[in-house]
N, C-alpha and C. Protein backbone atom coordinates (compact mmCIF):
# COMPACT_ATOMS: atom_id res chain seq x y z
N UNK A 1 3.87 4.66 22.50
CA UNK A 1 3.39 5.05 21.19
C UNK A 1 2.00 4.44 20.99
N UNK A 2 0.88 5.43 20.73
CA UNK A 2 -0.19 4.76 20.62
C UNK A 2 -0.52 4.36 18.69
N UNK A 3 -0.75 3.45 18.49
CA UNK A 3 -0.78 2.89 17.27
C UNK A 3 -2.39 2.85 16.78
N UNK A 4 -2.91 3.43 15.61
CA UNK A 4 -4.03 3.66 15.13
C UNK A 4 -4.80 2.12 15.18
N UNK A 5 -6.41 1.88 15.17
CA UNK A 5 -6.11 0.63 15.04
C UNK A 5 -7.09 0.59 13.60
N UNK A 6 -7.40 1.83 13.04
CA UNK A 6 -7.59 1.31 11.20
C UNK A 6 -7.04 2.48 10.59
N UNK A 7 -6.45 2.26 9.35
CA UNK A 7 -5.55 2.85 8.87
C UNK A 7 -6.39 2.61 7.19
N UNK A 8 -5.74 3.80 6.92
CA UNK A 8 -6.49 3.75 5.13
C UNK A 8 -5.64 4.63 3.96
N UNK A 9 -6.48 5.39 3.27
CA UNK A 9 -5.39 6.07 2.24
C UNK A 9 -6.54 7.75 1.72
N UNK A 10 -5.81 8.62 0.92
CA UNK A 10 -6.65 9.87 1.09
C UNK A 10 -7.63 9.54 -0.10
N UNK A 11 -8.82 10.03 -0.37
CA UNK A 11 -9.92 9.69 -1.60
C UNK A 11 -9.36 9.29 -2.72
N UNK A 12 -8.69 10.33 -3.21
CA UNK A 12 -7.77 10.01 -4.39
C UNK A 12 -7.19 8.74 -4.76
N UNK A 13 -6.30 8.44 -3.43
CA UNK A 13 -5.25 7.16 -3.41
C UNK A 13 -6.56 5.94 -3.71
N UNK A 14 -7.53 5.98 -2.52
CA UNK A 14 -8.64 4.89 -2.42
C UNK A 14 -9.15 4.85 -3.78
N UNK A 15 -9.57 5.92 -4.88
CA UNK A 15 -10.35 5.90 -6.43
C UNK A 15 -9.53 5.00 -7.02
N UNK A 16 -7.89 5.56 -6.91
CA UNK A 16 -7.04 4.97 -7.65
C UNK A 16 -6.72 3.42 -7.33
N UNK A 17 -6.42 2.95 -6.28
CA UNK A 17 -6.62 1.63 -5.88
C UNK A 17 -8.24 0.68 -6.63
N UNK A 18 -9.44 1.69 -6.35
CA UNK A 18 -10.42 0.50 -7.24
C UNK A 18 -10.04 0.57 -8.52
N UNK A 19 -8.99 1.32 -8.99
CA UNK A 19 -9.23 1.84 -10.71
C UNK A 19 -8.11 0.62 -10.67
N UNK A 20 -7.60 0.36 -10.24
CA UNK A 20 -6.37 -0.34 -10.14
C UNK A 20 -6.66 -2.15 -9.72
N UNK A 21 -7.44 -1.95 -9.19
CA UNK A 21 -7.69 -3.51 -8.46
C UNK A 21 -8.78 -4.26 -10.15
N UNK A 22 -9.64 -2.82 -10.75
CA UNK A 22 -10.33 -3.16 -11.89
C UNK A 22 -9.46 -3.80 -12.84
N UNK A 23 -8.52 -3.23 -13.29
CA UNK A 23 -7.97 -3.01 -14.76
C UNK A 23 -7.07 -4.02 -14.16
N UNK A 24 -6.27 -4.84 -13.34
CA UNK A 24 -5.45 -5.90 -12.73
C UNK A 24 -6.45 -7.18 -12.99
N UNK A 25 -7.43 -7.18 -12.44
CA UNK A 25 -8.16 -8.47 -12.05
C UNK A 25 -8.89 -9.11 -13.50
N UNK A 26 -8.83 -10.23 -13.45
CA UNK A 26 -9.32 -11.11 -15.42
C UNK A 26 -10.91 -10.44 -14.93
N UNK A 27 -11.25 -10.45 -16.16
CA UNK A 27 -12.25 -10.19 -17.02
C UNK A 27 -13.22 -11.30 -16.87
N UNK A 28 -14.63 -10.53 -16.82
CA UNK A 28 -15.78 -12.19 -16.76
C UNK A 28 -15.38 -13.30 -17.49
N UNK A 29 -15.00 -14.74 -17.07
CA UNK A 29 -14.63 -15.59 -18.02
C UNK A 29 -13.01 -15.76 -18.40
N UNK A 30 -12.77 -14.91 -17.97
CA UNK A 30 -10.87 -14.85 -17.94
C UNK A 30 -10.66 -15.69 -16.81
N UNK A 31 -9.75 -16.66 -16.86
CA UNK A 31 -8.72 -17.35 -16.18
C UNK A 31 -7.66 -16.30 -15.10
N UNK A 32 -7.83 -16.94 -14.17
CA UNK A 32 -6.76 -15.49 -13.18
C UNK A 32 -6.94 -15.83 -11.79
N UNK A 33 -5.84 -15.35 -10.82
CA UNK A 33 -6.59 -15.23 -9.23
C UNK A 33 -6.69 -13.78 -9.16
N UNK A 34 -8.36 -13.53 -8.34
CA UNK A 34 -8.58 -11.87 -8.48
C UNK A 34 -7.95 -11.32 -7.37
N UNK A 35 -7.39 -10.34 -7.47
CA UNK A 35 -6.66 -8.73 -6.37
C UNK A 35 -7.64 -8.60 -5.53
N UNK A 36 -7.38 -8.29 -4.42
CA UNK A 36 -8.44 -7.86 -3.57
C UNK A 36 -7.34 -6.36 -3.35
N UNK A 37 -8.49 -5.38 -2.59
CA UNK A 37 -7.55 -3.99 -2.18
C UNK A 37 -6.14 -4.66 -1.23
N UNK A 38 -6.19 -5.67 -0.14
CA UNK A 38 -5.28 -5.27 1.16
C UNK A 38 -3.58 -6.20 -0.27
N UNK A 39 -4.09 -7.11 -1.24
CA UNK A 39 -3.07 -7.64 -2.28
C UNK A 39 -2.13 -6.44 -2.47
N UNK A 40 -2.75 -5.50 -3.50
CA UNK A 40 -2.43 -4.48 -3.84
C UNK A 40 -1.72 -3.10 -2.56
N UNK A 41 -2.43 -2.94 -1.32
CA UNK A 41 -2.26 -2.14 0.00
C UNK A 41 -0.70 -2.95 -0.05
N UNK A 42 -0.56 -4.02 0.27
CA UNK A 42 0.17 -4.93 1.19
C UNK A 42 1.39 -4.47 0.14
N UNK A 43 1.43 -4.68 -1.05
CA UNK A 43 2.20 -5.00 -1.88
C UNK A 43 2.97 -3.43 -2.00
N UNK A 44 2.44 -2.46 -2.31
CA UNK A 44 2.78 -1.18 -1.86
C UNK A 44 3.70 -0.63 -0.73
N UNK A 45 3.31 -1.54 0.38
CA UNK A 45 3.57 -1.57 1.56
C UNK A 45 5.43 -1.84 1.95
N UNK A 46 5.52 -3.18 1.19
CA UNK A 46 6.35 -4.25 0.82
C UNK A 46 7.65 -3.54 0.11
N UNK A 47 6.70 -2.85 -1.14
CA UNK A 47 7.94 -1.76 -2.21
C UNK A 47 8.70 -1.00 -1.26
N UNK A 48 8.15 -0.30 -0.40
CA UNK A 48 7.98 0.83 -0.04
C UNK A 48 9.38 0.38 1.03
N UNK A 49 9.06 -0.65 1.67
CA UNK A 49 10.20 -0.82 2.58
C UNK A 49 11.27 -1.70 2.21
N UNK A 50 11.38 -1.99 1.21
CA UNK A 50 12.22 -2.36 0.31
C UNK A 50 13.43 -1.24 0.25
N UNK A 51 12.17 -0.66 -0.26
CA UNK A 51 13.01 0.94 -0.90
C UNK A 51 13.45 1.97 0.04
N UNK A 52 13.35 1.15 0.86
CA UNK A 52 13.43 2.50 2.26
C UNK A 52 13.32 4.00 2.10
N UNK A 53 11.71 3.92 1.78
CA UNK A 53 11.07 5.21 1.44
C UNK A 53 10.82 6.01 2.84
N UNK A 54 10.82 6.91 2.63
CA UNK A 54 10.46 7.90 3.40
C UNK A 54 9.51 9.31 3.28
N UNK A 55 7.67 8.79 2.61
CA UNK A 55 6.84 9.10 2.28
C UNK A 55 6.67 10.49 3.28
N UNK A 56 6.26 11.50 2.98
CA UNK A 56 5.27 12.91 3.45
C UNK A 56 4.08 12.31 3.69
N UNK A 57 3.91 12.44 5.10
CA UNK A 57 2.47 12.82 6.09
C UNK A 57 1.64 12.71 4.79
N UNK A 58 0.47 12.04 5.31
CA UNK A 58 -0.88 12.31 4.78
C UNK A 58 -1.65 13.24 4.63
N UNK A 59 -2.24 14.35 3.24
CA UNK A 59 -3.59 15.35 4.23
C UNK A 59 -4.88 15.11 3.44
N UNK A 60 -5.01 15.14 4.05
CA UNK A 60 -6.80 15.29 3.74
C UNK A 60 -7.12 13.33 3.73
N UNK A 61 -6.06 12.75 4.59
CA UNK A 61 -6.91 11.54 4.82
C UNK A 61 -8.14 11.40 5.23
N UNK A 62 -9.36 10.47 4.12
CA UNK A 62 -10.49 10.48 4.49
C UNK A 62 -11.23 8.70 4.78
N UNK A 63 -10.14 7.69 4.33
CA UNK A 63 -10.82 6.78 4.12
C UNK A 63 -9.51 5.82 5.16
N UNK A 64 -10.13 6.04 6.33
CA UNK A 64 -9.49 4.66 7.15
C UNK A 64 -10.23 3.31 6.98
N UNK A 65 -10.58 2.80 5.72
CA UNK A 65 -11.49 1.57 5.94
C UNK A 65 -10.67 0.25 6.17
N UNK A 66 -9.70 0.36 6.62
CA UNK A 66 -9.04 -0.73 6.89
C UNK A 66 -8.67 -1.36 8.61
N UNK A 67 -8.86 -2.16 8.62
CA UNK A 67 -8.79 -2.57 9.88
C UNK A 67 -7.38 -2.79 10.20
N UNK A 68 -6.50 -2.62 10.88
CA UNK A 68 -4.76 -2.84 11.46
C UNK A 68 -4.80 -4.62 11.50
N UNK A 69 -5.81 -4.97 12.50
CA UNK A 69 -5.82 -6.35 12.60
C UNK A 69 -6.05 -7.43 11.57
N UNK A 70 -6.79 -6.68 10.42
CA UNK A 70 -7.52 -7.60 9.55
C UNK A 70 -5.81 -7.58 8.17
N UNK A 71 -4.93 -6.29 8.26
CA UNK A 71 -4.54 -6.51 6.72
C UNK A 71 -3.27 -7.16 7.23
N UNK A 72 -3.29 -6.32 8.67
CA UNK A 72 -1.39 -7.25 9.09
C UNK A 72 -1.97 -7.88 10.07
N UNK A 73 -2.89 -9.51 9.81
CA UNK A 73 -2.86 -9.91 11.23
C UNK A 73 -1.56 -10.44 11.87
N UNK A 74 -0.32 -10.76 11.10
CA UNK A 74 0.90 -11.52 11.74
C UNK A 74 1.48 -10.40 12.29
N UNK A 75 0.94 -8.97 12.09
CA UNK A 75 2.15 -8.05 12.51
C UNK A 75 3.54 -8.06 11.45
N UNK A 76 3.65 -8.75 10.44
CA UNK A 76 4.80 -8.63 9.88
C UNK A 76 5.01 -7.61 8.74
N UNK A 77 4.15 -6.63 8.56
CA UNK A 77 4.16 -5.19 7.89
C UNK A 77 5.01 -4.56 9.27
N UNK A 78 4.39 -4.47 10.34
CA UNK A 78 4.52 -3.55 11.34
C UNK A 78 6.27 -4.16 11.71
N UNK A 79 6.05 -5.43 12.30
CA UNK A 79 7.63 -6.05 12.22
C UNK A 79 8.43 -5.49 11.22
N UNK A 80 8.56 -5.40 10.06
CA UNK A 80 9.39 -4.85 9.06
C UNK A 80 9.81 -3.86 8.95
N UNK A 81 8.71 -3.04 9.37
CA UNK A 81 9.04 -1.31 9.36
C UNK A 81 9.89 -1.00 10.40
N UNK A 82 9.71 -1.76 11.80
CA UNK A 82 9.84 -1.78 12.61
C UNK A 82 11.64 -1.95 12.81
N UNK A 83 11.89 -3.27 12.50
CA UNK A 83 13.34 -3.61 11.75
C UNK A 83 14.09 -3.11 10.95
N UNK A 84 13.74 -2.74 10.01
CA UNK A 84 14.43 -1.83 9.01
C UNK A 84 14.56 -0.17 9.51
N UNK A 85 14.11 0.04 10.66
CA UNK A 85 14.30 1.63 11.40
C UNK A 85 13.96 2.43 10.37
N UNK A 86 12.47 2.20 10.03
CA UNK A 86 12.26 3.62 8.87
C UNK A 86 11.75 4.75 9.76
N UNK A 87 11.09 4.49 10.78
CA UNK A 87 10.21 5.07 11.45
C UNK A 87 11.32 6.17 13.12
N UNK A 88 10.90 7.26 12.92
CA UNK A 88 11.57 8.25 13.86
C UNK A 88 10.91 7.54 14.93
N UNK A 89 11.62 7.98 16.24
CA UNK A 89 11.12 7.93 18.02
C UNK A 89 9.71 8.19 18.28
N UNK A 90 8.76 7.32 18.32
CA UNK A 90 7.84 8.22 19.17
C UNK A 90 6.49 8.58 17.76
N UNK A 91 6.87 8.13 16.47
CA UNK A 91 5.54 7.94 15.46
C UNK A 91 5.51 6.65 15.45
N UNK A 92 4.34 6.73 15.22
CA UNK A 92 3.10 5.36 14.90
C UNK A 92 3.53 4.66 13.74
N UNK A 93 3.79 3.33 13.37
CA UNK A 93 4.52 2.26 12.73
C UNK A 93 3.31 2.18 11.82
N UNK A 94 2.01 2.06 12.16
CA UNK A 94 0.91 2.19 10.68
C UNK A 94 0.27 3.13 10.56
N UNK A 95 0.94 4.49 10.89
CA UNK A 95 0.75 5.57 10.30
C UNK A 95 1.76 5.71 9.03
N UNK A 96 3.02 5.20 9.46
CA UNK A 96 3.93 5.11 8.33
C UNK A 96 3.68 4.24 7.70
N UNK A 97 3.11 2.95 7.86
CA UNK A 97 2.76 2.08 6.88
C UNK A 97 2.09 2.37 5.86
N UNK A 98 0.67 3.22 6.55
CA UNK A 98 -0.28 3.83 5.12
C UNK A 98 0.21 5.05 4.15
N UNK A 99 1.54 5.80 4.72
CA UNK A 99 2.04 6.55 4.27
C UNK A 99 2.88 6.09 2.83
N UNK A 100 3.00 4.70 2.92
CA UNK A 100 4.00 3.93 2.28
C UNK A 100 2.82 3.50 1.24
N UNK A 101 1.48 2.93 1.92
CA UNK A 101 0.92 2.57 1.01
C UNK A 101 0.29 3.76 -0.19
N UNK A 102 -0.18 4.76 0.39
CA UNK A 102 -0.60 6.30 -0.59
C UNK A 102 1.06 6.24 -1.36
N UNK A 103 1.54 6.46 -0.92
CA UNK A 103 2.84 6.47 -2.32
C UNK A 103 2.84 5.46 -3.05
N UNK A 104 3.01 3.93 -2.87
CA UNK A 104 3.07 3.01 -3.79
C UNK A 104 1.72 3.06 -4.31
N UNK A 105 0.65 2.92 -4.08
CA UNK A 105 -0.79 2.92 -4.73
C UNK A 105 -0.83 3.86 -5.71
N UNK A 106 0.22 5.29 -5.97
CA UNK A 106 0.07 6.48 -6.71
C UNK A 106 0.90 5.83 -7.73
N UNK A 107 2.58 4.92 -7.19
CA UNK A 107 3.10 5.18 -8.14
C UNK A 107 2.46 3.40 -9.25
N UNK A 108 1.47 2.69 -8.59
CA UNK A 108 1.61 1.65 -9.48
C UNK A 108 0.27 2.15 -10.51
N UNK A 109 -0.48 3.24 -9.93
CA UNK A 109 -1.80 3.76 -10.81
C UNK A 109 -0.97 4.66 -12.18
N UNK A 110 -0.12 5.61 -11.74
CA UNK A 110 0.69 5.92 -12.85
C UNK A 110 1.63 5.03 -13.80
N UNK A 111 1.88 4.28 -13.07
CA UNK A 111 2.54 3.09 -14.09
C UNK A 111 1.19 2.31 -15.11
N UNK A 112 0.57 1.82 -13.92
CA UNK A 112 -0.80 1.17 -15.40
C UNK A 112 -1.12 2.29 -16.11
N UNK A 113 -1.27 3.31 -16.01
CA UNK A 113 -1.52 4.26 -17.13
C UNK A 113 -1.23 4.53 -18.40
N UNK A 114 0.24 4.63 -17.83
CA UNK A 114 1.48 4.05 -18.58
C UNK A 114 1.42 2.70 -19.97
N UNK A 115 1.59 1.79 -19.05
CA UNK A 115 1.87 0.49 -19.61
C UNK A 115 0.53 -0.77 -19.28
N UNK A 116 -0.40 -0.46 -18.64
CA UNK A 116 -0.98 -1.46 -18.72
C UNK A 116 -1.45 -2.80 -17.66
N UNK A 117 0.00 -2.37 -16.84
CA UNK A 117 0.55 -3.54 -15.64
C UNK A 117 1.03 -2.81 -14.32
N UNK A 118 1.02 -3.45 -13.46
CA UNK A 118 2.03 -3.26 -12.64
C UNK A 118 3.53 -2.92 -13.01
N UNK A 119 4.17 -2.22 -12.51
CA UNK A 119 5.93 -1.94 -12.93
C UNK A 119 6.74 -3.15 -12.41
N UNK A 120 6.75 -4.03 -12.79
CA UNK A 120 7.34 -5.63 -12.13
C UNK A 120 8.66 -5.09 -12.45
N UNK A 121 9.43 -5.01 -13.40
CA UNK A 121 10.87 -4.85 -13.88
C UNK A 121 11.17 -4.25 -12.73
N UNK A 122 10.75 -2.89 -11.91
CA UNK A 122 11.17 -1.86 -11.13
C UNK A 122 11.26 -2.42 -9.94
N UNK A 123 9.53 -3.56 -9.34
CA UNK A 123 9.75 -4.03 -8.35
C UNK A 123 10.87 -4.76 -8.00
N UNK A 124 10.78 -5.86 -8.81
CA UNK A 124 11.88 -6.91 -9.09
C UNK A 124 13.46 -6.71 -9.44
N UNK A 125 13.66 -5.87 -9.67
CA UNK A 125 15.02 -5.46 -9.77
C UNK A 125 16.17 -5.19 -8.93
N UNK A 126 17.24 -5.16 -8.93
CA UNK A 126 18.01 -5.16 -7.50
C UNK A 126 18.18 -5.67 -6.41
């Protein structure tokens, strides 16, 4: 299995992630530790195999700006997916990863929309 070695999310997902990393992170002068994108990527990532999702293919992926080595350097995204058998025979483990991340990145941009925050109750639950 040949494994991508940068992986990203489609325009949309990427807008919504800065709109998201904005409206998360304190304010000039606010007290806080700031989000970086791979916080938010990772965390998506995390839901996702929690939930033992099983996200639809990517299209119109345009933004691989992520490096494989730089967001999972322990390998323990890829380990997880890996373990938990989300992934069919013979596909790429961070192809499904970013697949996981475009779904969670959609559903935590519709939640701040929503409410303001991240959906913690939803993460945290169960």
């Amino acid at each position: 299995m040949d494994e991508p070695g940068r992986i990203g999310l489609t325009a949309e997902a990427a807008a919504q992630l800065e709109d998201l990393r904005a409206d998360l992170n304190p304010q000039k002068g606010e007290d806080g530790i700031k989000l970086i994108n791979f916080d938010l990527y990772r965390l998506a990532v995390a839901i996702g195999i929690k939930k033992g999702l099983k996200p639809p293919a990517l299209r119109d992926k345009s933004n691989a700006s992520y490096r494989v080595g730089e967001l999972d350097e322990d390998g323990v995204l890829y380990a997880a997916v890996e373990c938990a058998g989300l992934v069919t025979a013979g596909m790429p483990i961070y192809e499904y990863i970013e697949r996981l991340a475009e779904q969670g990145i959609r559903e935590f941009y519709d939640e701040n929309l929503k409410t303001g925050q991240l959906p913690f109750e939803k993460i945290f639950s169960n």
